[in-house]
C-alpha atoms as a PDB file:
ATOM      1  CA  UNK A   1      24.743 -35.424-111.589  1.00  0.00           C
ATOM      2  CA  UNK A   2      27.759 -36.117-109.959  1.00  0.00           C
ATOM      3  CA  UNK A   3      28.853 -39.729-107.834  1.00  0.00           C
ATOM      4  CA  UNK A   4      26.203 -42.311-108.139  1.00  0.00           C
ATOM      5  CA  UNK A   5      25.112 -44.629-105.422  1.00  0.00           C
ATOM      6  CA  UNK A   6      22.488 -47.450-105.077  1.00  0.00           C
ATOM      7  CA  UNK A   7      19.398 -46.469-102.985  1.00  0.00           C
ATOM      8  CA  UNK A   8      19.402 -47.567 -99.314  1.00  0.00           C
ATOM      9  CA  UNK A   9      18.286 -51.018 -98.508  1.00  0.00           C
ATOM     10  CA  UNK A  10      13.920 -51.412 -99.737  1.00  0.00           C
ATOM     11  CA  UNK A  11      14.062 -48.857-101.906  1.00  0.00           C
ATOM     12  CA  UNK A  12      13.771 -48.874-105.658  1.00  0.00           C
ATOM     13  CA  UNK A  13      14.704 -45.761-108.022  1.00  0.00           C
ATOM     14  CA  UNK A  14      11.842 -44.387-110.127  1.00  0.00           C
ATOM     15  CA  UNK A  15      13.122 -45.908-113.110  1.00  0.00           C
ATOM     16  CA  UNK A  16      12.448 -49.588-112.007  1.00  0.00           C
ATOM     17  CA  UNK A  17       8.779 -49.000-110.257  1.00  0.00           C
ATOM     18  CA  UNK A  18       5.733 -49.743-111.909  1.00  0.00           C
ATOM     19  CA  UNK A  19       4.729 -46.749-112.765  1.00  0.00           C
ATOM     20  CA  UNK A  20       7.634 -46.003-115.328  1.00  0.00           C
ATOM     21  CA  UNK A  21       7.870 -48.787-117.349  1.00  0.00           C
ATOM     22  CA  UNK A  22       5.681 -47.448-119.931  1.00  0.00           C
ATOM     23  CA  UNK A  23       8.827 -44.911-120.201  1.00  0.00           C
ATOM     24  CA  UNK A  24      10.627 -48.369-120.450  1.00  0.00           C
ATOM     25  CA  UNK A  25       8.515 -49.649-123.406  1.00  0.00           C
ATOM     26  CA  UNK A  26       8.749 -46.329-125.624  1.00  0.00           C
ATOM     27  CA  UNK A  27      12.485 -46.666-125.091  1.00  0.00           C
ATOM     28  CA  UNK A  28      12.181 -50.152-126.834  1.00  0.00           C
ATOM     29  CA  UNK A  29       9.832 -49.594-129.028  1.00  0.00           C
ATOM     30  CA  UNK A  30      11.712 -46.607-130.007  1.00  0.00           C
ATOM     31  CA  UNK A  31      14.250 -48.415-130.937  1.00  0.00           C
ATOM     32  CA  UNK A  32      12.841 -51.248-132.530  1.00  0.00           C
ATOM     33  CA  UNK A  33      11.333 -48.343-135.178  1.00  0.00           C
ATOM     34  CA  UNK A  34      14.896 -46.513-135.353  1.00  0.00           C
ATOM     35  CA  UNK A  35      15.965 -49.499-136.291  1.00  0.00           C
ATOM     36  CA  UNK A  36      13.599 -50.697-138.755  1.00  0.00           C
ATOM     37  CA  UNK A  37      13.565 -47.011-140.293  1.00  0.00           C
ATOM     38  CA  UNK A  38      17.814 -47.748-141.102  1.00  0.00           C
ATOM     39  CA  UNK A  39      16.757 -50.780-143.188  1.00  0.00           C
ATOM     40  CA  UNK A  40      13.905 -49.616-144.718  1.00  0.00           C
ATOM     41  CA  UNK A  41      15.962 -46.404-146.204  1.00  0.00           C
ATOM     42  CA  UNK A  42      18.801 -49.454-147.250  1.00  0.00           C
ATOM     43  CA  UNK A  43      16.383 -51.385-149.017  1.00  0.00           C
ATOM     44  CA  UNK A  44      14.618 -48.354-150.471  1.00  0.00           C
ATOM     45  CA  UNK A  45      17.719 -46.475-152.132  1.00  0.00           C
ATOM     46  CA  UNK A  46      19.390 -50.295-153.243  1.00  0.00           C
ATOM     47  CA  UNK A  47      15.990 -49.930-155.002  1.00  0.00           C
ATOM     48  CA  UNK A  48      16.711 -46.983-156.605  1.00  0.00           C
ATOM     49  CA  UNK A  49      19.990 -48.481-157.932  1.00  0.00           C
ATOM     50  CA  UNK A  50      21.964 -46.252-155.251  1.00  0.00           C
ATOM     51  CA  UNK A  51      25.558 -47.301-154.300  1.00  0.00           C
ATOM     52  CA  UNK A  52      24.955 -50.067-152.109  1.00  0.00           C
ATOM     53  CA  UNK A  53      27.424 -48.532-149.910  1.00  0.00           C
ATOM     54  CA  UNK A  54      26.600 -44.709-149.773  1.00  0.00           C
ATOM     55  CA  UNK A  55      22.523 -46.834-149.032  1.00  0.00           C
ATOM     56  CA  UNK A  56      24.344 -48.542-146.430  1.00  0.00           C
ATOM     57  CA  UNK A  57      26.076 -45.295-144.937  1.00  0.00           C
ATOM     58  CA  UNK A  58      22.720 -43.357-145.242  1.00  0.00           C
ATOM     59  CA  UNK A  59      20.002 -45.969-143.462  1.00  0.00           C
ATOM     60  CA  UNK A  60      23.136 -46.383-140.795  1.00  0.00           C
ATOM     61  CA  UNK A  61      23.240 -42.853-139.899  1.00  0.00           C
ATOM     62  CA  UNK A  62      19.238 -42.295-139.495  1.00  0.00           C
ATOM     63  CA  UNK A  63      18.739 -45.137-137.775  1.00  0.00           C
ATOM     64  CA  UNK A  64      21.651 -43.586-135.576  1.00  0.00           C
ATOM     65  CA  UNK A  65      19.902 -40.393-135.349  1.00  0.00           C
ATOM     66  CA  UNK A  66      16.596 -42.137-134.586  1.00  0.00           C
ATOM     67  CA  UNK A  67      18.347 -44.482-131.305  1.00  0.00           C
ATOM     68  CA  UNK A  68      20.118 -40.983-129.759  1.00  0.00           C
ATOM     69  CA  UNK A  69      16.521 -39.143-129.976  1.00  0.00           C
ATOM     70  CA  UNK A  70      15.004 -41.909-128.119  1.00  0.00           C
ATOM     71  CA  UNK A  71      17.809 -42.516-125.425  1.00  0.00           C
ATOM     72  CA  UNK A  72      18.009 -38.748-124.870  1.00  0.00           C
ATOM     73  CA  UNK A  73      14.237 -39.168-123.836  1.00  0.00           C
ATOM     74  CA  UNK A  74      14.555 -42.209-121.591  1.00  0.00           C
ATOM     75  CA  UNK A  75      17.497 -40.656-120.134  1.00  0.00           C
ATOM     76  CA  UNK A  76      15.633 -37.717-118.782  1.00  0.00           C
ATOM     77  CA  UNK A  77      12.859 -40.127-117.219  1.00  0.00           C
ATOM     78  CA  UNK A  78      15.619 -42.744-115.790  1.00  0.00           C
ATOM     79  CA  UNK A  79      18.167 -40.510-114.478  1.00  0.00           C
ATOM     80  CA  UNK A  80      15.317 -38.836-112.132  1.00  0.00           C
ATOM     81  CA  UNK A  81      17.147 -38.876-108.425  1.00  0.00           C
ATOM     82  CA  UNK A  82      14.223 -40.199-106.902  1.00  0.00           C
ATOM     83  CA  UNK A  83      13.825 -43.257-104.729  1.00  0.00           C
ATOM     84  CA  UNK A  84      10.838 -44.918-103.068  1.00  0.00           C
ATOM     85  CA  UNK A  85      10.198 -48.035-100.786  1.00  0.00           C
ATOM     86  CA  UNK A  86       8.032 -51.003-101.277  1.00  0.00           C
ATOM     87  CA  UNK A  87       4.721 -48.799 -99.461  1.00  0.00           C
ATOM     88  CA  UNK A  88       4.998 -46.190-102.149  1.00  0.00           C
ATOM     89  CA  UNK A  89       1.589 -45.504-104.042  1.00  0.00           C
ATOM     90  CA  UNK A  90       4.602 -45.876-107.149  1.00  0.00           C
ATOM     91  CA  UNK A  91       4.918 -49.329-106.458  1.00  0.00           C
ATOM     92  CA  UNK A  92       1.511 -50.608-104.520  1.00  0.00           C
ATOM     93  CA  UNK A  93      -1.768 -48.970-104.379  1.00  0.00           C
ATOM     94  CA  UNK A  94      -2.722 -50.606-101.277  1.00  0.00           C
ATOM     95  CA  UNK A  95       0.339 -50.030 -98.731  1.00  0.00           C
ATOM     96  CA  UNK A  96       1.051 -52.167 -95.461  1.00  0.00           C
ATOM     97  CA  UNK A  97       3.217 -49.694 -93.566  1.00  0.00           C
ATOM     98  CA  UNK A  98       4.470 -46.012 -93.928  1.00  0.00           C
ATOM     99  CA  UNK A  99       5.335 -44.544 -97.367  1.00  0.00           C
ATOM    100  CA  UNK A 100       9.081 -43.190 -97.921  1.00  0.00           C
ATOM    101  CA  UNK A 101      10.600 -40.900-100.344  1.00  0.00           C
ATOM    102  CA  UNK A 102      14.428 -40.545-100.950  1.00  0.00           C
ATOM    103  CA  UNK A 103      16.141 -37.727-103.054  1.00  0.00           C
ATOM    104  CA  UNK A 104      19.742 -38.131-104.659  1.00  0.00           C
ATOM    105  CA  UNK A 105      22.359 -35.129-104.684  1.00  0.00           C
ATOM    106  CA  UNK A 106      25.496 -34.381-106.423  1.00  0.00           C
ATOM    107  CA  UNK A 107      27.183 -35.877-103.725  1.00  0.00           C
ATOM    108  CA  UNK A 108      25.502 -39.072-104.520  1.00  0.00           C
ATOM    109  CA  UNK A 109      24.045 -39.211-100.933  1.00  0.00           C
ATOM    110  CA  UNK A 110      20.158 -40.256-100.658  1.00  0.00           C
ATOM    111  CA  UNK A 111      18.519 -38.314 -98.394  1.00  0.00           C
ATOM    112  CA  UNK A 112      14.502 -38.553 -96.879  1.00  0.00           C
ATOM    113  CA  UNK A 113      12.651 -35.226 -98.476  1.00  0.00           C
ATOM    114  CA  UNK A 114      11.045 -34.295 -94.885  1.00  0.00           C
ATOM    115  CA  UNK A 115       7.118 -34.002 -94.846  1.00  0.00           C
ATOM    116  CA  UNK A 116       7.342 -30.735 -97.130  1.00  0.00           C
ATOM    117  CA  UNK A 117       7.409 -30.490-101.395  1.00  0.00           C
ATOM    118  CA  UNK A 118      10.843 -29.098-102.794  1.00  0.00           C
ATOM    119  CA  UNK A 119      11.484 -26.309-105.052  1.00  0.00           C
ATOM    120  CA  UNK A 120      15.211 -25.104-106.578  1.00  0.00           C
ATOM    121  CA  UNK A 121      16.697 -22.063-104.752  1.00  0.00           C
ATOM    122  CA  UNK A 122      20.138 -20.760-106.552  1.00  0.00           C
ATOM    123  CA  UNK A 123      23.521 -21.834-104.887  1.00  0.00           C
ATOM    124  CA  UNK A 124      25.905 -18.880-104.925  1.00  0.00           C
ATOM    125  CA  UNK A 125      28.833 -20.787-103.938  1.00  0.00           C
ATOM    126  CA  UNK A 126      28.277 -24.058-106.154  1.00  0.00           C
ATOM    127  CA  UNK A 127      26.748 -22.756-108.691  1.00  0.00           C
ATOM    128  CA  UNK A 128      23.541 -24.298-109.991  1.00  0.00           C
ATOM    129  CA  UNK A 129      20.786 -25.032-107.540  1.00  0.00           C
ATOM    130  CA  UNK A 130      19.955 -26.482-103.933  1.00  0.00           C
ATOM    131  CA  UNK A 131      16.785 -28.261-103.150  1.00  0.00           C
ATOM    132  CA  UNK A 132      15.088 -26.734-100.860  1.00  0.00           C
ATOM    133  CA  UNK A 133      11.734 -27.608 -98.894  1.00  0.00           C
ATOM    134  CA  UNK A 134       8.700 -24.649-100.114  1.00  0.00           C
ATOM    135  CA  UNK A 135       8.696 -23.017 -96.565  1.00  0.00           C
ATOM    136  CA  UNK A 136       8.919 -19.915 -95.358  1.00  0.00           C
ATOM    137  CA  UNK A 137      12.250 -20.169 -94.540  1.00  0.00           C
ATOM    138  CA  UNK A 138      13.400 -22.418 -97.458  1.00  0.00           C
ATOM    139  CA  UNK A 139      15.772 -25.048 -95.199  1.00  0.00           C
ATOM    140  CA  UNK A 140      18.295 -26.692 -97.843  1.00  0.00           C
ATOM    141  CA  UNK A 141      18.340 -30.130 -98.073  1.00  0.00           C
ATOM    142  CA  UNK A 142      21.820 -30.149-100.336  1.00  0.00           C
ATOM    143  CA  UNK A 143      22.716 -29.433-103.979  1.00  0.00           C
ATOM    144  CA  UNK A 144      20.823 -30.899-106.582  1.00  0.00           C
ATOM    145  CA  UNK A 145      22.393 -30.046-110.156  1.00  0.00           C
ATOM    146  CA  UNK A 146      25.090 -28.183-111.428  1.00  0.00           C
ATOM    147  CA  UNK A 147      23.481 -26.665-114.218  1.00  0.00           C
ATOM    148  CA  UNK A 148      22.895 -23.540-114.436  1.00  0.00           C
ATOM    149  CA  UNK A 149      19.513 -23.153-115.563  1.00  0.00           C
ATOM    150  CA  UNK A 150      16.340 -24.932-115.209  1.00  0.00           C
ATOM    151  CA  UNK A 151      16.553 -27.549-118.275  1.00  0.00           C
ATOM    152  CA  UNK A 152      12.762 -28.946-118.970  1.00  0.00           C
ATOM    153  CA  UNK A 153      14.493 -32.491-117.356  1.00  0.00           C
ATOM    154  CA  UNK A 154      15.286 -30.427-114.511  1.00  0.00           C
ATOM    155  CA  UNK A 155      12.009 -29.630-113.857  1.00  0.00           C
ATOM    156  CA  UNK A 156      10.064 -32.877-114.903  1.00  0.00           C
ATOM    157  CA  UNK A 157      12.483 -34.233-112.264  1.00  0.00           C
ATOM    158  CA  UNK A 158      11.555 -31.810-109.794  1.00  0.00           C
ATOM    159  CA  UNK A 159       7.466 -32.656-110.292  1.00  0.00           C
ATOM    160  CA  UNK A 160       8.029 -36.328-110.069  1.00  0.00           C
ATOM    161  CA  UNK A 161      10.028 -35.481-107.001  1.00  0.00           C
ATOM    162  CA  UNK A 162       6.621 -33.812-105.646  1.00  0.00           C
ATOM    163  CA  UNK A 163       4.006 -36.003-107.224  1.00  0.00           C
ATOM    164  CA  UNK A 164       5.944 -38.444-105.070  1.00  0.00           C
ATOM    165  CA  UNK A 165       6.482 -36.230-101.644  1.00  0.00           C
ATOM    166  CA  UNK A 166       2.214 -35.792-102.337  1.00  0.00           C
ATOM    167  CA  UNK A 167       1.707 -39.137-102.786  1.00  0.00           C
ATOM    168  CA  UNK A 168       3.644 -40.301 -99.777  1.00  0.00           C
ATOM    169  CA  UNK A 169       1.807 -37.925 -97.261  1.00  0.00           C
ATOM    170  CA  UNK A 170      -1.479 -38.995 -98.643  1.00  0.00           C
ATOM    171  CA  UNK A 171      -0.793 -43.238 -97.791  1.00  0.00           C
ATOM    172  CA  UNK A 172       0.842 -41.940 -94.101  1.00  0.00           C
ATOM    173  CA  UNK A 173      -2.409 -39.358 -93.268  1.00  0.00           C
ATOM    174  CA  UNK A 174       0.239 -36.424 -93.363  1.00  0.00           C
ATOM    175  CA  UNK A 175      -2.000 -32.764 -93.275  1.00  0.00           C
ATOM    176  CA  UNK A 176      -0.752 -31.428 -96.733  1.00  0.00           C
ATOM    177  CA  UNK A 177       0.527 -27.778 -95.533  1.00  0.00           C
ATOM    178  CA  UNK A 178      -1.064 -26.395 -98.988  1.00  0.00           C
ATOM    179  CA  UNK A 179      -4.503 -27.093 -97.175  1.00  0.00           C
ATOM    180  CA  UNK A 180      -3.190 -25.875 -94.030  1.00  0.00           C
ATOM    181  CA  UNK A 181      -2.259 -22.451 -95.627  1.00  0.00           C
ATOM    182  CA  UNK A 182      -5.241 -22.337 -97.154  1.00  0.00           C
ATOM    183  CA  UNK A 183      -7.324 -22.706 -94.237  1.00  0.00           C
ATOM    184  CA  UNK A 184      -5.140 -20.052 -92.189  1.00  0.00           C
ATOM    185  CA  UNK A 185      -5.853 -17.555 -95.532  1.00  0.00           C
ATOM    186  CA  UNK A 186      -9.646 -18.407 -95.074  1.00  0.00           C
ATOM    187  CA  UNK A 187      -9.619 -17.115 -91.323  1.00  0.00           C
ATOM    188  CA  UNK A 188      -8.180 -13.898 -92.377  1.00  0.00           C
ATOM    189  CA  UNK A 189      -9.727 -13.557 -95.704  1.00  0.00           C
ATOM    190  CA  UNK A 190     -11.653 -10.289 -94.321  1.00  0.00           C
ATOM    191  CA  UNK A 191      -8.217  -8.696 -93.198  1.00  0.00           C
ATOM    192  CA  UNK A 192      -5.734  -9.513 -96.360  1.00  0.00           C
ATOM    193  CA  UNK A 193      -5.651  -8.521 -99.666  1.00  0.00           C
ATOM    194  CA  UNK A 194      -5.536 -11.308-102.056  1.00  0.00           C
ATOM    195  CA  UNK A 195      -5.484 -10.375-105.463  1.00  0.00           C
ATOM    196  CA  UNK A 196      -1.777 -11.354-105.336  1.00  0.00           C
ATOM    197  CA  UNK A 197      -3.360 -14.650-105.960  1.00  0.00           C
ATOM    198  CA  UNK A 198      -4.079 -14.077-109.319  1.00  0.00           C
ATOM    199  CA  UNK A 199      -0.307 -12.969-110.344  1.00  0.00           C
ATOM    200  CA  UNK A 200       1.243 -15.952-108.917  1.00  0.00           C
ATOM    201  CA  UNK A 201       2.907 -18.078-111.474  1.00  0.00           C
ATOM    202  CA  UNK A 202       4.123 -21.040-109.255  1.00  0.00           C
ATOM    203  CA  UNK A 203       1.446 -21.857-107.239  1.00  0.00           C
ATOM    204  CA  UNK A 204       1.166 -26.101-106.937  1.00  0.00           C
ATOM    205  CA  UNK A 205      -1.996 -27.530-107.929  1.00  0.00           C
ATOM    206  CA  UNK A 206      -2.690 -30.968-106.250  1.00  0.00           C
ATOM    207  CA  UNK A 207      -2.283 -34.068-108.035  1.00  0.00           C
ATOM    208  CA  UNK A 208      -5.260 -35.891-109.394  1.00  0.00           C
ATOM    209  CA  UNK A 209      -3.822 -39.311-108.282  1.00  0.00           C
ATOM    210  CA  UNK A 210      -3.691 -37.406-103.867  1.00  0.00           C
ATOM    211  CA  UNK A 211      -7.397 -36.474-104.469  1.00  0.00           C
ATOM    212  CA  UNK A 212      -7.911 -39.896-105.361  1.00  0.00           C
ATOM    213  CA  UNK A 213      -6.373 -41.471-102.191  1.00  0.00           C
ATOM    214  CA  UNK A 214      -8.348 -38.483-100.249  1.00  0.00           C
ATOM    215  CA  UNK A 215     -11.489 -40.051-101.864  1.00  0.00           C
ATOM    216  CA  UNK A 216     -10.707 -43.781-101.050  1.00  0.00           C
ATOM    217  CA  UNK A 217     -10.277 -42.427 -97.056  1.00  0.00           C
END
């Protein structure tokens, strides 16, 4: 990821908001079993009149095995770049003030996401990808990763990232612009042909939890 830097000031990473502890919990729990399994496979083979240290060696390793599964999962869930203040639907369902979103880059600089949802573009020069708002014109907001392709942490970071951008412009009454395009299609629906529509693979669906906060208006 590159340097790391604390959030600004009121602003917690994903990792420690309400929302992800249940990531928290597996992690534990995870462990707790990995480490369980390790004696379990001990007492078993001592058991079967094994070597007491080959059993040793052998419940060691899978238990081992077991702990860098389950920290390779948390990992992906608590190194998401994502920050959000104390308004955030993340942290309370019933906000006092305005919602904010912050993004991390390689750089290790936090930066505020804009009123738009992100996507990856390529970077040419860097290598690995830029995030950029999903515009026409695809601003960049800075690099994101250095890998070079689009690892399945990648992009659950990427959809937390949105769920998150969503989220936020639902609590501060921001138009989403996916409505807004839709309603500008609607107006020229007798002019354009849309059967593109159905060949799209990356169209964004709206999350359940911004229909809910549409509901509750």
């Amino acid at each position: 990821m590159g340097p790391q830097s604390n959030p600004p000031a009121g602003m917690l990473r994903f990792i420690e908001t309400p929302v992800a502890q249940g990531f928290v919990q597996a992690r534990n729990v995870g462990l707790l079993a990995s480490l369980a399994t390790g004696i379990i496979v001990w007492v078993i083979l001592l058991m079967l009149s094994a070597d007491r240290t080959v059993s040793l060696t052998i419940g060691a390793s899978l238990m081992a095995l077991n702990a860098m599964v389950v920290m390779a999962r948390y990992r992906s869930h608590a190194t998401t770049p994502l920050a959000v203040n104390m308004n955030h639907p993340f942290l309370d369902e019933n906000p006092l003030s305005d919602a904010e979103v912050r993004v991390q880059l390689t750089d290790g600089r936090w930066v505020d996401t804009g009123e738009h949802r992100v996507r990856l573009a390529p970077d040419e020069l860097l290598g690995g990808y830029n995030l950029v708002h999903d515009t026409l014109d695809y601003p960049v907001l800075g690099h994101f990763t250095s890998q070079k392709e689009r690892t399945p942490t990648i992009v659950r970071h990427l959809a937390l990232i949105n769920q998150a951008i969503a989220l936020r412009n639902a609590v501060n009454s921001v138009p989403d612009p996916i409505d807004e395009a839709r309603d500008r299609e609607g107006l020229d629906s007798g002019l354009l042909e849309r059967s593109w529509l159905e060949d799209e693979g990356e169209i964004e669906v709206e999350s359940p939890l911004v229909s809910f906060f549409r509901k509750e208006e």
